[in-house]
Protein backbone atom coordinates (compact mmCIF):
# COMPACT_ATOMS: atom_id res chain seq x y z
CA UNK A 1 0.00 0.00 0.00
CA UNK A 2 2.91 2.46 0.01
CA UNK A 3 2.07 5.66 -1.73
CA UNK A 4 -1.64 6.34 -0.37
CA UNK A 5 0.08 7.96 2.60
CA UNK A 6 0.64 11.12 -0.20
CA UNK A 7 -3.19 11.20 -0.62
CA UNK A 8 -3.79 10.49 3.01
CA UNK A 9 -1.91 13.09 4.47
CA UNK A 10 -3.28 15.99 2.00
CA UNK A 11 -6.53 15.24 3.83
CA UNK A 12 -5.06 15.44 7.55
CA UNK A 13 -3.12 18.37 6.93
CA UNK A 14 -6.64 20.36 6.48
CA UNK A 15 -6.58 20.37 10.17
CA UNK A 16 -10.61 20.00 9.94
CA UNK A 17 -13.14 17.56 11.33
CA UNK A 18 -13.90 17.27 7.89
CA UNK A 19 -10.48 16.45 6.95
CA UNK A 20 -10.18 13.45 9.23
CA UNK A 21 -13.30 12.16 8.90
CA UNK A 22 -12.32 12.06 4.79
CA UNK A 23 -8.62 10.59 5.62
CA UNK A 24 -10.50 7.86 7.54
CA UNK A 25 -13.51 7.04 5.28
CA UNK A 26 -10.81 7.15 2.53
CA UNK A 27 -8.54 4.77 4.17
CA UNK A 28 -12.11 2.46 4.93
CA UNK A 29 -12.90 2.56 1.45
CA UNK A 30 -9.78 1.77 0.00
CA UNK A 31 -8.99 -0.90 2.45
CA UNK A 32 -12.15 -2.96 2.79
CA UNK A 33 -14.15 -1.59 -0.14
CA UNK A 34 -13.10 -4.65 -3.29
CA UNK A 35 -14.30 -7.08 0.13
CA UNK A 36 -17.06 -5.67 0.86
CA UNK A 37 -18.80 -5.02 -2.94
CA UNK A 38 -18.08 -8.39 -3.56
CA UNK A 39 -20.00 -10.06 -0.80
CA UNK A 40 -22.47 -7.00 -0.79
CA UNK A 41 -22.72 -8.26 -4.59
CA UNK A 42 -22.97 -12.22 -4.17
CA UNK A 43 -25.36 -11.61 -1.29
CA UNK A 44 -27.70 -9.08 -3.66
CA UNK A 45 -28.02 -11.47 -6.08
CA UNK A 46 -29.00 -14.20 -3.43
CA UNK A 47 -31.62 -11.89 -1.88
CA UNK A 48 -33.02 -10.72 -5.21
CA UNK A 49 -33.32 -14.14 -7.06
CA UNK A 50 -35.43 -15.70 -4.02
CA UNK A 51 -38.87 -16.28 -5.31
CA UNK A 52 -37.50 -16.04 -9.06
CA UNK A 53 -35.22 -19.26 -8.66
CA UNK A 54 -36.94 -22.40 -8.25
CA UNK A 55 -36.36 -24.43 -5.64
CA UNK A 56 -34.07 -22.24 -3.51
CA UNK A 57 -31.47 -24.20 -2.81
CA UNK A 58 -30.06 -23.48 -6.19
CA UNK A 59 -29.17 -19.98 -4.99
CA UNK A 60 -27.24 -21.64 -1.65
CA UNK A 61 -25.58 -23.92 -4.39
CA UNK A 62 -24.68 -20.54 -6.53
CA UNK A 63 -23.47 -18.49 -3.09
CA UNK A 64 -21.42 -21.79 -2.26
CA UNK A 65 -19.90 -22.37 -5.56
CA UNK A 66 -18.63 -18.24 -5.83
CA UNK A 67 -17.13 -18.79 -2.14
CA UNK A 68 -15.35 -21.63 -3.21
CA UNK A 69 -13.63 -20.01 -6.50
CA UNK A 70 -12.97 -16.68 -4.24
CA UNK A 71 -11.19 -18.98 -1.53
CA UNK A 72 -9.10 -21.33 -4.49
CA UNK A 73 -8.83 -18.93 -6.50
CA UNK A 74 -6.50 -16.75 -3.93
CA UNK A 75 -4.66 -19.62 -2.29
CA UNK A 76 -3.66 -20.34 -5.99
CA UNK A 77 -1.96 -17.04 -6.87
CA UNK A 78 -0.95 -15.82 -2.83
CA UNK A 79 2.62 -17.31 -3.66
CA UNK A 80 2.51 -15.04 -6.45
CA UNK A 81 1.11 -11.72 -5.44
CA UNK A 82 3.72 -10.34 -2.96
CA UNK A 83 7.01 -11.81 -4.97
CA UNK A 84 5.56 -10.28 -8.21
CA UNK A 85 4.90 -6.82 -6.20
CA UNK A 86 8.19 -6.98 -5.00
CA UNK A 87 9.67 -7.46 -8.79
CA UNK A 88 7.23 -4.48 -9.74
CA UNK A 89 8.56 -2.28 -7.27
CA UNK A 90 12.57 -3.11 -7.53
CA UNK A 91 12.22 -2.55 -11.66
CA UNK A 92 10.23 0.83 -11.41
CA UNK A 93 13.17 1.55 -8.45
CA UNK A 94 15.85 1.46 -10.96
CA UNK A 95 13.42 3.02 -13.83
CA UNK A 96 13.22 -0.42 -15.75
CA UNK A 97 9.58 0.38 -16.67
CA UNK A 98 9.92 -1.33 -19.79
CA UNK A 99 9.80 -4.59 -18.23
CA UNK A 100 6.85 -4.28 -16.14
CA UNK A 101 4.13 -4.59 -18.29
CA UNK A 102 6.04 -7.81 -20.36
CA UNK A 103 6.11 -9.63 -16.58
CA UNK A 104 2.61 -8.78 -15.82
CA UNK A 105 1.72 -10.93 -18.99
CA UNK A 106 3.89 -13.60 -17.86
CA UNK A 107 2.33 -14.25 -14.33
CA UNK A 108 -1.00 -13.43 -16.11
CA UNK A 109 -0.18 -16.44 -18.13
CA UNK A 110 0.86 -18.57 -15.65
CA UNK A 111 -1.92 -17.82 -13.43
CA UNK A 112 -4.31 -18.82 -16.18
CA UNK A 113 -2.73 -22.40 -17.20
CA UNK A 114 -2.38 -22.96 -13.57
CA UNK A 115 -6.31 -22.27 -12.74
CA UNK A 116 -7.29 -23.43 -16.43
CA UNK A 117 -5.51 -27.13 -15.72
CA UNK A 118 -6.68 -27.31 -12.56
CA UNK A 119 -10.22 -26.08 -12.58
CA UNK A 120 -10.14 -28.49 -15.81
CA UNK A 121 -9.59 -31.70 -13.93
CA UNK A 122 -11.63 -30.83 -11.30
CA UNK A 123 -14.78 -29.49 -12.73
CA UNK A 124 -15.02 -32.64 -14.68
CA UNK A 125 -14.04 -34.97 -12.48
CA UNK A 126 -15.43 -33.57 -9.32
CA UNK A 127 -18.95 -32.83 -10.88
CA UNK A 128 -20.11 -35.35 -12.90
CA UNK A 129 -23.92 -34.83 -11.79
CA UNK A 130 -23.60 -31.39 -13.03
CA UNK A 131 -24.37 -30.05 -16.48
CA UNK A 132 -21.49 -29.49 -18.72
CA UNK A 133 -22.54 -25.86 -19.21
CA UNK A 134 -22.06 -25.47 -14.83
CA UNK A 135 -18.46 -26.94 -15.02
CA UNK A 136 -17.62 -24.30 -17.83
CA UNK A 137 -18.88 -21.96 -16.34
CA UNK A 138 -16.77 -23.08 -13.12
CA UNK A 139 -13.83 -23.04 -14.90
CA UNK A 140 -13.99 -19.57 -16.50
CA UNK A 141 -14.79 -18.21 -13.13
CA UNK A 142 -11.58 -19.90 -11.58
CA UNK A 143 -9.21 -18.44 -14.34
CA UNK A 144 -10.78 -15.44 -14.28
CA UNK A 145 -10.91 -14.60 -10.44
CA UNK A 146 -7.00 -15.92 -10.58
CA UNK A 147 -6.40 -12.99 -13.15
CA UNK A 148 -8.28 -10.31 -11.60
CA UNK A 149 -6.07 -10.96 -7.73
CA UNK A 150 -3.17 -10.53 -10.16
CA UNK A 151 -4.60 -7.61 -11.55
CA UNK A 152 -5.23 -6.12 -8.32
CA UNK A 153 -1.99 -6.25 -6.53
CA UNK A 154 -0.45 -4.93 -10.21
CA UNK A 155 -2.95 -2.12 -10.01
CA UNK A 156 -2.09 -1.84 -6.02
CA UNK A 157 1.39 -1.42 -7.04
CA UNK A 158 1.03 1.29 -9.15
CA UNK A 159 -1.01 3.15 -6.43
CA UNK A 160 -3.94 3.24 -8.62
CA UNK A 161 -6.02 2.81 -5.48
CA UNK A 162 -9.29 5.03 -6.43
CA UNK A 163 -9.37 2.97 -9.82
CA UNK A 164 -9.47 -0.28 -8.35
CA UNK A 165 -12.56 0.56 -6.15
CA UNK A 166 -14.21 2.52 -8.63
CA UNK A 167 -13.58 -0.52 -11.45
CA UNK A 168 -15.16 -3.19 -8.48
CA UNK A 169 -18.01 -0.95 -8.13
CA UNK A 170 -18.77 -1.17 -11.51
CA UNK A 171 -17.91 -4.69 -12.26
CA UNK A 172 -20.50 -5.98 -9.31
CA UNK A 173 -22.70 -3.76 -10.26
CA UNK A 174 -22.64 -5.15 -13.62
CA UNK A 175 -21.67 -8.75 -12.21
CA UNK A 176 -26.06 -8.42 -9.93
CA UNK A 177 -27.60 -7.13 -13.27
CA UNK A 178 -26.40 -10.27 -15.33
CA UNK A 179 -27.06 -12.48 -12.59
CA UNK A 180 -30.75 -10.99 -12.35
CA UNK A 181 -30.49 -10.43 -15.65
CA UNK A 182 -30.22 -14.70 -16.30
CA UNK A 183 -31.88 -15.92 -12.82
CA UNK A 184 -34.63 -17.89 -14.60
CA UNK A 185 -31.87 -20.20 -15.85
CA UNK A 186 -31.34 -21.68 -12.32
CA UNK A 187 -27.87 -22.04 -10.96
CA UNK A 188 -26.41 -21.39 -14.67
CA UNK A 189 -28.18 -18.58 -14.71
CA UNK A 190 -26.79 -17.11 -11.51
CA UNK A 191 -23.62 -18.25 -12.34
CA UNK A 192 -23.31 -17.18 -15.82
CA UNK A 193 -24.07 -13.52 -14.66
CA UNK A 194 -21.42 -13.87 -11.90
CA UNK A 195 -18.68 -14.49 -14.92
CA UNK A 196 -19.86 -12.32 -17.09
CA UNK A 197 -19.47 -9.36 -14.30
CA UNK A 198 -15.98 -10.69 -13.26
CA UNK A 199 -14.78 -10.69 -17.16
CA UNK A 200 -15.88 -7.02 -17.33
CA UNK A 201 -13.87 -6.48 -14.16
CA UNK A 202 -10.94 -7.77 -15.32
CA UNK A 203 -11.26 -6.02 -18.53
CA UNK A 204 -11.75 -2.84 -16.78
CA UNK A 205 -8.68 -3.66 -14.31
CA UNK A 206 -6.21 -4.32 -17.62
CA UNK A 207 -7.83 -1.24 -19.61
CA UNK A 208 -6.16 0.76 -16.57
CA UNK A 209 -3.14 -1.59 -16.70
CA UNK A 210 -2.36 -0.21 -20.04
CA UNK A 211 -3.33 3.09 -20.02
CA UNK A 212 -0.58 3.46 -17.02
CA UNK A 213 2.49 1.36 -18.94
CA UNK A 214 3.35 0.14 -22.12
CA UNK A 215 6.31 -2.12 -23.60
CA UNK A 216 8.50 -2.64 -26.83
CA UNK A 217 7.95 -6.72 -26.01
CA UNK A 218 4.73 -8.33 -25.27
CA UNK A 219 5.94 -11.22 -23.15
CA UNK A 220 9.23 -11.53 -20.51
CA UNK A 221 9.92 -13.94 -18.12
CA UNK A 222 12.41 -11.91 -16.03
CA UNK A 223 10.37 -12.27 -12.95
CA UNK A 224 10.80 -16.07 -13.03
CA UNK A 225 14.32 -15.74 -13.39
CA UNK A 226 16.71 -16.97 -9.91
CA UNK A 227 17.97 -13.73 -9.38
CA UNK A 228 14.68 -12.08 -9.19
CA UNK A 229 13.40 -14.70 -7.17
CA UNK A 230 11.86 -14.46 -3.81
CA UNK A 231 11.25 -17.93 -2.30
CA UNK A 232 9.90 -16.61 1.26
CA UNK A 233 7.62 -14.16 -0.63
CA UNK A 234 6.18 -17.39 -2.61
CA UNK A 235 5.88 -19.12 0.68
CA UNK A 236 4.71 -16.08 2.64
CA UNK A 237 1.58 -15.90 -0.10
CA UNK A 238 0.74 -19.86 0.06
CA UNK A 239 0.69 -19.73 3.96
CA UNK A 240 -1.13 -16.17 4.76
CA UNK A 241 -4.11 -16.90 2.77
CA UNK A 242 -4.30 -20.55 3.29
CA UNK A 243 -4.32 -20.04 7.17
CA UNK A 244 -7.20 -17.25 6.50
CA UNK A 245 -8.91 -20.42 4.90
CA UNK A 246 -7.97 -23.45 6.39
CA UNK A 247 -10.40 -23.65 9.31
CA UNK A 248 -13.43 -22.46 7.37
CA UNK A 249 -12.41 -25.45 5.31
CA UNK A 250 -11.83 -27.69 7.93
CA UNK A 251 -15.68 -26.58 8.90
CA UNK A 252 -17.19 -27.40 5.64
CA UNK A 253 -15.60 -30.85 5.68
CA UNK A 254 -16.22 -31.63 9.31
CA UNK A 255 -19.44 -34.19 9.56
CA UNK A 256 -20.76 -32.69 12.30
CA UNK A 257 -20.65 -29.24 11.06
CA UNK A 258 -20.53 -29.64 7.33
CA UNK A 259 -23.59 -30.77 4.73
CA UNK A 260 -23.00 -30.89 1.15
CA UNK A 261 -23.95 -28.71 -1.40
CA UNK A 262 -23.18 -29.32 -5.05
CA UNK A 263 -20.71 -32.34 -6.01
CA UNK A 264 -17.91 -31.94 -3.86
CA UNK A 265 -18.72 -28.50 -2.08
CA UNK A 266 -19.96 -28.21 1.57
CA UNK A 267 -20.65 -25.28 3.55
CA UNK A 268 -21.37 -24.85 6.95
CA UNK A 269 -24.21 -23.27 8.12
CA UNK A 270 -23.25 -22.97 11.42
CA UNK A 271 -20.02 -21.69 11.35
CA UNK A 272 -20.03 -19.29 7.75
CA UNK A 273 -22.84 -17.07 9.02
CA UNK A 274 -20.83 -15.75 12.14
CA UNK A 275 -17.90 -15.62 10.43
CA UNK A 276 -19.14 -13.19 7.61
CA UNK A 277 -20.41 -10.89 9.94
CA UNK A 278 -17.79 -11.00 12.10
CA UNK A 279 -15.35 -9.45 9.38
CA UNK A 280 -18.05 -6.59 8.83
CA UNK A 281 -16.96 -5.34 12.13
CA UNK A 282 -13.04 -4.88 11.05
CA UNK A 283 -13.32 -2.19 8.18
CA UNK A 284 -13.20 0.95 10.91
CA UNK A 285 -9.84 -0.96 12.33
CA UNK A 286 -8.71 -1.49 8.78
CA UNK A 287 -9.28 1.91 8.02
CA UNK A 288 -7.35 2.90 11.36
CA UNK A 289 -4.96 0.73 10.54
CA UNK A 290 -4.18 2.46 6.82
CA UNK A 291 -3.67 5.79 7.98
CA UNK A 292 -1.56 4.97 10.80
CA UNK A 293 0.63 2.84 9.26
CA UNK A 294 1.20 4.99 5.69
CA UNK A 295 0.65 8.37 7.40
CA UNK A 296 2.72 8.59 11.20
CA UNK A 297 5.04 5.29 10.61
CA UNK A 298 6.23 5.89 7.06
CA UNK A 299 6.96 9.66 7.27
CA UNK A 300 9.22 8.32 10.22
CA UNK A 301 10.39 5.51 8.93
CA UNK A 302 11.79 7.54 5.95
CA UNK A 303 13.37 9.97 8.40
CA UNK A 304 15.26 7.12 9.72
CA UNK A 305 16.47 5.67 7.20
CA UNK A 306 17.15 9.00 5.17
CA UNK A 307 19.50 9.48 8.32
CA UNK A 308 21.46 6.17 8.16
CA UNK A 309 21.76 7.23 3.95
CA UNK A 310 22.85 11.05 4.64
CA UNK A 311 25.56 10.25 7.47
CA UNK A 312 23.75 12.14 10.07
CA UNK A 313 24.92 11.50 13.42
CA UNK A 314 24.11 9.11 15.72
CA UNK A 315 22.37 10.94 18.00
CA UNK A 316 20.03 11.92 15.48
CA UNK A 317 19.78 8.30 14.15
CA UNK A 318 18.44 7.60 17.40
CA UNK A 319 16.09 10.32 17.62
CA UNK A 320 14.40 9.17 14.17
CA UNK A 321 14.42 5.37 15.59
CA UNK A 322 12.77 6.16 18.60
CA UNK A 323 10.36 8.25 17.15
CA UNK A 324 9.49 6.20 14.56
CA UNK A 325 9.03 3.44 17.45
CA UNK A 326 7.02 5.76 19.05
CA UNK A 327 4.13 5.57 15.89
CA UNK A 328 4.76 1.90 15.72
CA UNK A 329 3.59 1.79 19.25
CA UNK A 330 0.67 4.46 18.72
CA UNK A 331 -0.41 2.56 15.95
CA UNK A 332 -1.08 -0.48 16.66
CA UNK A 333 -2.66 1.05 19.97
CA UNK A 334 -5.26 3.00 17.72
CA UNK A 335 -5.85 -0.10 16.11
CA UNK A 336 -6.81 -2.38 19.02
CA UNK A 337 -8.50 0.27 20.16
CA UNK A 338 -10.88 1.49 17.47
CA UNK A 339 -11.21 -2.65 16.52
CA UNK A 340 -12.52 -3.09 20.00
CA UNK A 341 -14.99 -0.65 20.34
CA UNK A 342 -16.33 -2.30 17.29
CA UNK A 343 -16.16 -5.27 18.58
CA UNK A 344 -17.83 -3.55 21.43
CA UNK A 345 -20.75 -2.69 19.20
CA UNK A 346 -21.27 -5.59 17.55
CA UNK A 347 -21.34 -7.62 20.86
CA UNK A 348 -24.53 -4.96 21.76
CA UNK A 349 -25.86 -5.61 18.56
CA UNK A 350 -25.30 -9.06 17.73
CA UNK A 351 -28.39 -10.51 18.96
CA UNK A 352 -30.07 -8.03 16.94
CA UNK A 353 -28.60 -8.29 13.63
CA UNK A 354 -29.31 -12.12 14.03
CA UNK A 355 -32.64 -12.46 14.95
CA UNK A 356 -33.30 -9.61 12.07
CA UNK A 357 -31.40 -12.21 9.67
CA UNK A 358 -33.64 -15.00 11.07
CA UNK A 359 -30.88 -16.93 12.70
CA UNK A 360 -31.17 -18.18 16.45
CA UNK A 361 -29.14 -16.85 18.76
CA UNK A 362 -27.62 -19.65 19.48
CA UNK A 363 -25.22 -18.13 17.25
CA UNK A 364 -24.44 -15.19 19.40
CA UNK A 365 -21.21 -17.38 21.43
CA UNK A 366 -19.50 -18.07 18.21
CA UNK A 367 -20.44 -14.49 16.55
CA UNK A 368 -18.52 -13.36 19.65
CA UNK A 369 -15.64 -15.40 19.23
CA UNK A 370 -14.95 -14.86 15.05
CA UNK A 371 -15.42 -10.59 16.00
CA UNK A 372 -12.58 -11.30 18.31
CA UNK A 373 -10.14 -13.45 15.82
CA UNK A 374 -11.22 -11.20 13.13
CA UNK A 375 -9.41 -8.26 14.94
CA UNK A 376 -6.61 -9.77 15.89
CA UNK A 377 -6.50 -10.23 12.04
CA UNK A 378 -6.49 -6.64 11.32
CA UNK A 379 -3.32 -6.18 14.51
CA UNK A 380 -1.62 -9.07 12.28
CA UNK A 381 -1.82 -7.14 9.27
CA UNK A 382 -0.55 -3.62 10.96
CA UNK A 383 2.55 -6.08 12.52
CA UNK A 384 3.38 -7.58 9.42
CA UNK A 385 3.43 -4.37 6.83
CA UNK A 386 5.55 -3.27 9.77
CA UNK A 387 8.30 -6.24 8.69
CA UNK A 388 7.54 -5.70 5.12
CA UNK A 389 8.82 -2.00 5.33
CA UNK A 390 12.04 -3.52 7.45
CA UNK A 391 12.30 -6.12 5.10
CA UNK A 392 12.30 -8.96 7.39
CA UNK A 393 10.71 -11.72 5.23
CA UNK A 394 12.32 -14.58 7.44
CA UNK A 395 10.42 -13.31 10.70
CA UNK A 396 7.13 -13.08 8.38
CA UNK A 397 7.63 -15.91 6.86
CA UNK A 398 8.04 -17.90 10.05
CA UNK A 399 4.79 -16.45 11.84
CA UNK A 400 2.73 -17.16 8.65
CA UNK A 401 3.54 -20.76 8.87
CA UNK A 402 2.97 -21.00 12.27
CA UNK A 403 -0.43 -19.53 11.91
CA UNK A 404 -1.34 -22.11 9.30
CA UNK A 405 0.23 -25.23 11.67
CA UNK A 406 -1.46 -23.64 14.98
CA UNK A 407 -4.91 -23.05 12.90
CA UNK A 408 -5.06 -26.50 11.75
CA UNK A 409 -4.02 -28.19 15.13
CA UNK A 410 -6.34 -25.76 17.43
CA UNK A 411 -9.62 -25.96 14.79
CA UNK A 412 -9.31 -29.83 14.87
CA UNK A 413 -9.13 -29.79 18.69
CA UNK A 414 -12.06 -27.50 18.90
CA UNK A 415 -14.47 -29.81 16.35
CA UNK A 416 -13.30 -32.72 18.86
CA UNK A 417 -13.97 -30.75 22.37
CA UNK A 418 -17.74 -29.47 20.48
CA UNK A 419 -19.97 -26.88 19.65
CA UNK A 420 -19.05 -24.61 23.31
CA UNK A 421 -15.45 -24.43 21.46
CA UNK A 422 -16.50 -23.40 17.46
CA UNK A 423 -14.32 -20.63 16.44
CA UNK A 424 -11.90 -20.75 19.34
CA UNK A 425 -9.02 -22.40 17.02
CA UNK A 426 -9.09 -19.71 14.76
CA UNK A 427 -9.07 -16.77 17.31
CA UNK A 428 -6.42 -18.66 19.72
CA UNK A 429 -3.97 -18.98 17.04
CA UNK A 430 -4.37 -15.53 16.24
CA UNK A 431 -3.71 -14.12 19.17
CA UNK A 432 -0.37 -16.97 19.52
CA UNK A 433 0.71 -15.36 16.34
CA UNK A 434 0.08 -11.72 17.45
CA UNK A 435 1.77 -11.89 20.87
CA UNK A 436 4.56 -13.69 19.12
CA UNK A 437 5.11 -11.24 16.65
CA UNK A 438 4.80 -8.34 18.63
CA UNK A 439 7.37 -9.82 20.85
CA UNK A 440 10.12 -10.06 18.11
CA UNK A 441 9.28 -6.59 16.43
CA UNK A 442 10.28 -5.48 19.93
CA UNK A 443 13.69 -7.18 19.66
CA UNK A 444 14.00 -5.92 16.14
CA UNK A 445 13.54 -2.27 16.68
CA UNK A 446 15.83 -1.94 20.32
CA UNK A 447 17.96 -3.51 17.76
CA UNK A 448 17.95 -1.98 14.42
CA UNK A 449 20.53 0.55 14.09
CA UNK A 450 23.07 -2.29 14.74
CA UNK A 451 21.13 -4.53 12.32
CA UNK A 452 20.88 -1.33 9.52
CA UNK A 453 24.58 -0.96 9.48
CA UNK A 454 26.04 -4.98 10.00
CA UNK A 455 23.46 -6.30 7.33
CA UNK A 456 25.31 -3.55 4.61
């Protein structure tokens, strides 16, 4: 995300109410807003074809098959994401722009034989009780979400952060109207209007791809290349967003909490429901969490370093470490804080919202639970882009696979202890994870001049 602190801080430097309250529901927006249309979006269409599509369950089969190419669909191109923003970011560095546009075809391409293969063998060997024109349809939908996460984090690199919004805001608005648009089809229907939408959002995304660069060669495979190569970046994708996955997975598949709903696909009731709106309640802490990482930390963070570059003295190499330690410290403060109060309200609330969705409150323990793992998300997050901007990969890489290990082992205790424990694997390992890594980015900071100058 570095580079929306310029836009942020033109807003806070108004000095205004109205300044602030922009710089936040900026930072909201941009954070949370491609999330939120899209299950704003899948939900419309579920809420709008009731009564229309005949018998119901088709639509719970449609929701269900979309949440499984969303979850695939990113565990398949996390490994490449962050090493291909990295390569984006080192070539426009040393003003290599040329070869930008050439790569982004190249992991475009790989990311669509990757999903094209696999959704391939599975939607025809997964789903043989399902019409062939379902299984296309799954497949385009695979290689097309693939393309538009690469698409994203290309566009997020360029710090075209207005366009991406804007271009989701169109695409599910376009992405309901099809799906209305075709609802007396039945599932195909619903789901031929979901890829139609996406394929106008991707088109939209590359349309602003390149209007931004262009290239004397279509196609380079630099960014595959050893040198270029970032191993714990590849690792650090697989392992972030398959622990964000793995025990809503484990869920679906458990027999006492799963049921199946189309071919291979389960869902769980039970468990989804809380879970969805418990990550509603973490877009004012991911909105905290933007402007005071890219505002406070990075204008420090460049002071410090600008130091170590410019031979200032120590003394003031000290003064721009502590300081900067200072807004680390602040930070993540204004981000437990501002998560818990909305945590807070959602506690108040939660019996509410449920019983105004129809759903017993027997919910309301686990609802509590996922609002509490889903903030310790967002304090993840702020801790992490912290050892992105230091460049410690190893430490990240190490906490992301011991979030996926401690996921996995805690989920599978709590489906074995019962119902009284639902959710508690996810939130316990978070909060493992968290303490963890706020203990070592303590270390790491009373330690980095000595680390800034031995590591040159």
């Amino acid at each position: 995300m570095a580079g929306i602190g310029f836009e942020l801080r033109k807003m806070l430097r108004r000095d205004s109410l109205s300044g602030l309250i922009g710089a936040y529901a900026y930072a909201g927006v941009i954070s949370s807003g491609p999330w939120v249309l899209s299950i704003v979006g899948i939900l419309l269409i579920g809420l709008l074809s009731v009564g229309f599509v005949i018998p119901g369950m088709l639509i719970t089969q449609f929701q269900v098959s979309v949440t499984y190419l969303i979850a695939c669909s990113l565990i398949l191109t996390g490994p490449m994401q962050l090493s291909f923003t990295r390569f984006t970011s080192d070539r426009l560095f040393e003003r290599r722009d040329d070869l930008v546009l050439s790569n982004y075809h190249a992991v475009a391409l790989l990311a669509t034989m990757l999903a094209g293969l696999i959704g391939l063998a599975c939607a025809f060997w997964a789903f043989p009780e399902q019409s062939v024109l379902y299984r296309l349809l799954m497949i385009a939908g695979f290689v097309i979400m693939s393309n538009i996460w690469i698409a994203a984090i290309f566009l997020s690199g360029m710090k075209q952060y207005k366009a991406i919004v804007w271009t989701f805001l169109i695409g599910y608005a376009i992405t309901v109207l099809a799906a209305l648009a075709m609802r007396k089809s039945g599932l195909e229907g619903l789901l031929g209007g979901f890829v139609v939408g996406q394929l106008c959002l991707l088109v939209g995304m590359i349309t602003l791809i390149y209007r931004n660069y262009t290239s004397r060669r279509f196609m380079s495979f630099e960014v595959f290349q050893k040198r270029y190569a970032y191993p714990s970046l590849i690792a650090i994708g697989l392992f972030y967003n398959l622990g964000i996955w793995l025990d809503k997975f484990m869920f679906w598949y458990a027999p006492s909490t799963g049921q199946q709903m189309i071919g291979p696909l389960h869902a769980s009731i039970i468990y989804d429901i809380p879970v969805f709106l418990a990550y509603l309640a973490i877009i004012p802490g991911m909105a905290v969490f933007l402007v005071r990482i890219e505002t406070d930390f990075v204008e420090y963070y460049d002071a410090f370093y600008n130091a170590v570059r410019g031979g200032s003295s120590l003394e003031h190499i000290e003064d721009m470490r502590n300081t900067m330690v200072q807004t680390i410290r602040l930070g993540l403060y204004e981000i437990v804080k501002v998560q818990a109060i909305a945590s807070l309200v959602l506690f108040v609330v939660g019996g509410w919202v449920l019983r105004l969705l129809g759903i017993s409150e027997l919910y309301l323990p686990l609802l509590y639970v996922d609002v509490i793992g889903a903030s310790l998300q967002v304090v993840l997050l702020g801790v992490l882009n912290i050892y992105f901007y230091l460049d410690r990969r190893r430490e990240v890489l190490m906490l992301t696979g011991t979030f996926v290990v401690l996921n996995f082992v805690l989920t599978r205790l709590t489906l074995e202890l019962g119902p009284a424990w639902y959710g508690y694997g996810f939130a316990v390992s978070l909060l493992i994870v968290v303490a963890l890594a706020l203990y070592l980015l303590d270390r790491k900071l009373d330690r980095l001049e000595y680390e800034t100058y031995m590591l040159q």
